[in-house]
PDB file of N, CA and C in Angstrom:
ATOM      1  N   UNK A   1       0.835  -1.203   0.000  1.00  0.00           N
ATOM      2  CA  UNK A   1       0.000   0.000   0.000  1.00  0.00           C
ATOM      3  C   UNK A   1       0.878   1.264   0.000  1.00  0.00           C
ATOM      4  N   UNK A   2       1.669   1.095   0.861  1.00  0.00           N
ATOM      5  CA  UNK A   2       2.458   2.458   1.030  1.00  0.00           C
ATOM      6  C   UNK A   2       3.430   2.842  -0.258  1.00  0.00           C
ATOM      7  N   UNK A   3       3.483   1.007  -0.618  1.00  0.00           N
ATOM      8  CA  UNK A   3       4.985   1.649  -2.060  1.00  0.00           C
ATOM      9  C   UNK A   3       3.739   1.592  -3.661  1.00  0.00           C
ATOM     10  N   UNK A   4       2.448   1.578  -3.015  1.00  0.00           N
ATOM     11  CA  UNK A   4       2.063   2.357  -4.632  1.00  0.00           C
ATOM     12  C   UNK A   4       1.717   3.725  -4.368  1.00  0.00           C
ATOM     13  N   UNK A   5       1.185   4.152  -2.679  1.00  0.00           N
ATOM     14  CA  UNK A   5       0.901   5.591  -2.802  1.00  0.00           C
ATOM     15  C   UNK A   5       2.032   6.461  -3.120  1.00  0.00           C
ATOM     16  N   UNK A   6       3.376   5.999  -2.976  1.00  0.00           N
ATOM     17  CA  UNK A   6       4.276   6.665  -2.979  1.00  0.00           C
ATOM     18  C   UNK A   6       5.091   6.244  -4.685  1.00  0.00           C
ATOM     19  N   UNK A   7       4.255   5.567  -5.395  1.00  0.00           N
ATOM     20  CA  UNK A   7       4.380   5.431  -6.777  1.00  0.00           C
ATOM     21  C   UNK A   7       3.527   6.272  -7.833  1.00  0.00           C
ATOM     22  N   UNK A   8       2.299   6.419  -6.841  1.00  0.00           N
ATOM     23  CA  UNK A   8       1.503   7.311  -7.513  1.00  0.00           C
ATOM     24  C   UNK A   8       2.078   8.704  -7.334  1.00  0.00           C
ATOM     25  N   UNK A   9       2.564   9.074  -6.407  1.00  0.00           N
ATOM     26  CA  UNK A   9       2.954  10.630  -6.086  1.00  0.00           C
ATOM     27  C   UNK A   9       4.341  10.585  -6.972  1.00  0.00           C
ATOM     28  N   UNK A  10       4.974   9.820  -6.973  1.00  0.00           N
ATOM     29  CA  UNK A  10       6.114   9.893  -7.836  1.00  0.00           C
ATOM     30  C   UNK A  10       5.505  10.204  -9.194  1.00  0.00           C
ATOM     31  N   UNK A  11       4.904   9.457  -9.702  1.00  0.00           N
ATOM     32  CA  UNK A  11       4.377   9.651 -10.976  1.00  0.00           C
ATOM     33  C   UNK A  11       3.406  10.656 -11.394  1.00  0.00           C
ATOM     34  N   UNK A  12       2.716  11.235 -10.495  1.00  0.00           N
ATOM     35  CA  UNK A  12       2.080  12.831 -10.277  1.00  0.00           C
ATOM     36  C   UNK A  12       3.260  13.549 -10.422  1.00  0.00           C
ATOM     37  N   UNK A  13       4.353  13.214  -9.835  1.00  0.00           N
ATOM     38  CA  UNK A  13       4.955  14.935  -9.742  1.00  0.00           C
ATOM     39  C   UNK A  13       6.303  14.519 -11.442  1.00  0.00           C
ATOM     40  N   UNK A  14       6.469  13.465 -11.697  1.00  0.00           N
ATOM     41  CA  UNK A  14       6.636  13.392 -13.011  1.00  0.00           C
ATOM     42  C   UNK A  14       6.189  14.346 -14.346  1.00  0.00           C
ATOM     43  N   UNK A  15       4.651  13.460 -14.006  1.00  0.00           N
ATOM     44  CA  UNK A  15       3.655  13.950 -14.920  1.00  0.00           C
ATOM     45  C   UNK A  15       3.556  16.135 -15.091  1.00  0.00           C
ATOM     46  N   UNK A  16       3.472  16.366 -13.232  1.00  0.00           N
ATOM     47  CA  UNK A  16       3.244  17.864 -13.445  1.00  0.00           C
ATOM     48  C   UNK A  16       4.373  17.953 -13.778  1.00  0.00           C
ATOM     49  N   UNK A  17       6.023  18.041 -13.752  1.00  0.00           N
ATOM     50  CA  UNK A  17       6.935  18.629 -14.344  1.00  0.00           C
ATOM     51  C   UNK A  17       7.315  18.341 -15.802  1.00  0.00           C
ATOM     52  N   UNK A  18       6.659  17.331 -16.123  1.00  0.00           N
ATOM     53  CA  UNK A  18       6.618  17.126 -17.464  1.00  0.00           C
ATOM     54  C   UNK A  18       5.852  18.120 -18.218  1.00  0.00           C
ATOM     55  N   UNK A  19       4.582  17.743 -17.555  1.00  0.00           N
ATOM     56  CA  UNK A  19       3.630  18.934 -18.581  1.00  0.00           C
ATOM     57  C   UNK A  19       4.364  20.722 -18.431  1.00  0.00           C
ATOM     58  N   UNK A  20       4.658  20.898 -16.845  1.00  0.00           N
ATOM     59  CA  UNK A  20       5.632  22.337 -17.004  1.00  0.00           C
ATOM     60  C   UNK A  20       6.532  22.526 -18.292  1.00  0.00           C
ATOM     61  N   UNK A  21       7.619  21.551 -18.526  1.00  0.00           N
ATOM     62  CA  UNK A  21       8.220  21.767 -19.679  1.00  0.00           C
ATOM     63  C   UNK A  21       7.784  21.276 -20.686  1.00  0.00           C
ATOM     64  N   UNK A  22       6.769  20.491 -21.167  1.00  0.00           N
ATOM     65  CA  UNK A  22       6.875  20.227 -22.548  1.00  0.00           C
ATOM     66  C   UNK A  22       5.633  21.879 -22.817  1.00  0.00           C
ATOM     67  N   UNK A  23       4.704  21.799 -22.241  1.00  0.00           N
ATOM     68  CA  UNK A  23       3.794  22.896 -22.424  1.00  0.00           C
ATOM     69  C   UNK A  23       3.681  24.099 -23.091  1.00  0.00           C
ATOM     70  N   UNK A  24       5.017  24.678 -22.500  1.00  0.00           N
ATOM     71  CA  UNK A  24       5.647  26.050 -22.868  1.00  0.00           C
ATOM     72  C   UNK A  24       6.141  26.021 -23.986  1.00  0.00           C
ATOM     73  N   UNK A  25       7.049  24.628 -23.977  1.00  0.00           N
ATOM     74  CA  UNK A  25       7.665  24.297 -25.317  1.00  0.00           C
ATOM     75  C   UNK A  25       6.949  24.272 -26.560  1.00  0.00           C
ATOM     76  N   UNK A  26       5.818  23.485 -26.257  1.00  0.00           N
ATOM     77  CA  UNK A  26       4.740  22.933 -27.172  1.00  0.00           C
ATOM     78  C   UNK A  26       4.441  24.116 -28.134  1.00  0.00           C
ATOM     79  N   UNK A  27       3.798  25.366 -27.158  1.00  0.00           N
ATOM     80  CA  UNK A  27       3.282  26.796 -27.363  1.00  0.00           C
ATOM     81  C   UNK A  27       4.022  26.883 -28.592  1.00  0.00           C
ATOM     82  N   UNK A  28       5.554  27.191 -27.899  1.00  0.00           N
ATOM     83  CA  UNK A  28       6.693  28.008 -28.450  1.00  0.00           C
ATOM     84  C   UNK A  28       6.769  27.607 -29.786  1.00  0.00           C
ATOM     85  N   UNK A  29       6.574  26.283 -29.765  1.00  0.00           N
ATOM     86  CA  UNK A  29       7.203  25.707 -31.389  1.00  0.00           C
ATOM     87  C   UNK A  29       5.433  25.585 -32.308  1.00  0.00           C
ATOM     88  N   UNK A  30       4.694  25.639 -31.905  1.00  0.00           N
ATOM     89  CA  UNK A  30       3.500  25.827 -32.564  1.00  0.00           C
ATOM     90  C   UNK A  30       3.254  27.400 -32.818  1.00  0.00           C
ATOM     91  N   UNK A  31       3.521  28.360 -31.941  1.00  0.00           N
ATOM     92  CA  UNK A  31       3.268  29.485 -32.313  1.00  0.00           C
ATOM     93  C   UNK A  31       3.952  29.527 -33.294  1.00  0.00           C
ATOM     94  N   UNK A  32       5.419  29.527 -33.572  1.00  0.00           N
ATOM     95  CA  UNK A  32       6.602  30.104 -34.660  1.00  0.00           C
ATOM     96  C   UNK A  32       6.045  29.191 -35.953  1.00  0.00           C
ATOM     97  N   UNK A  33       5.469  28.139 -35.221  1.00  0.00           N
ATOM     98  CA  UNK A  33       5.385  27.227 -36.840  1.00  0.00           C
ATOM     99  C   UNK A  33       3.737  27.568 -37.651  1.00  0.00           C
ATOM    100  N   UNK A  34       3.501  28.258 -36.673  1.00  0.00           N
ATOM    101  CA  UNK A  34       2.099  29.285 -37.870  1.00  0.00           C
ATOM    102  C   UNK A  34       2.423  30.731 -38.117  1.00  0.00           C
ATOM    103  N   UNK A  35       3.561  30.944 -37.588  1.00  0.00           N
ATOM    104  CA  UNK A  35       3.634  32.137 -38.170  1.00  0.00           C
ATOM    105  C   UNK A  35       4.975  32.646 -38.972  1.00  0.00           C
TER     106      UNK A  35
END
């Protein structure tokens, strides 16, 4: 129990720093690539 809650929070805070950087990135290279 304890080593999946602490698999799930691992993989939450993965997930949010993932989406932090790909996100911005994502923007960045979609904005320039329509314009």
């Amino acid at each position: 129990m304890n080593l999946k809650i602490s698999t799930l929070s691992f993989i939450f805070e993965w997930e949010s720093l993932f989406s932090g950087l790909l996100i911005p990135s994502f923007k960045i290279i979609s904005s320039s690539h329509w314009s």
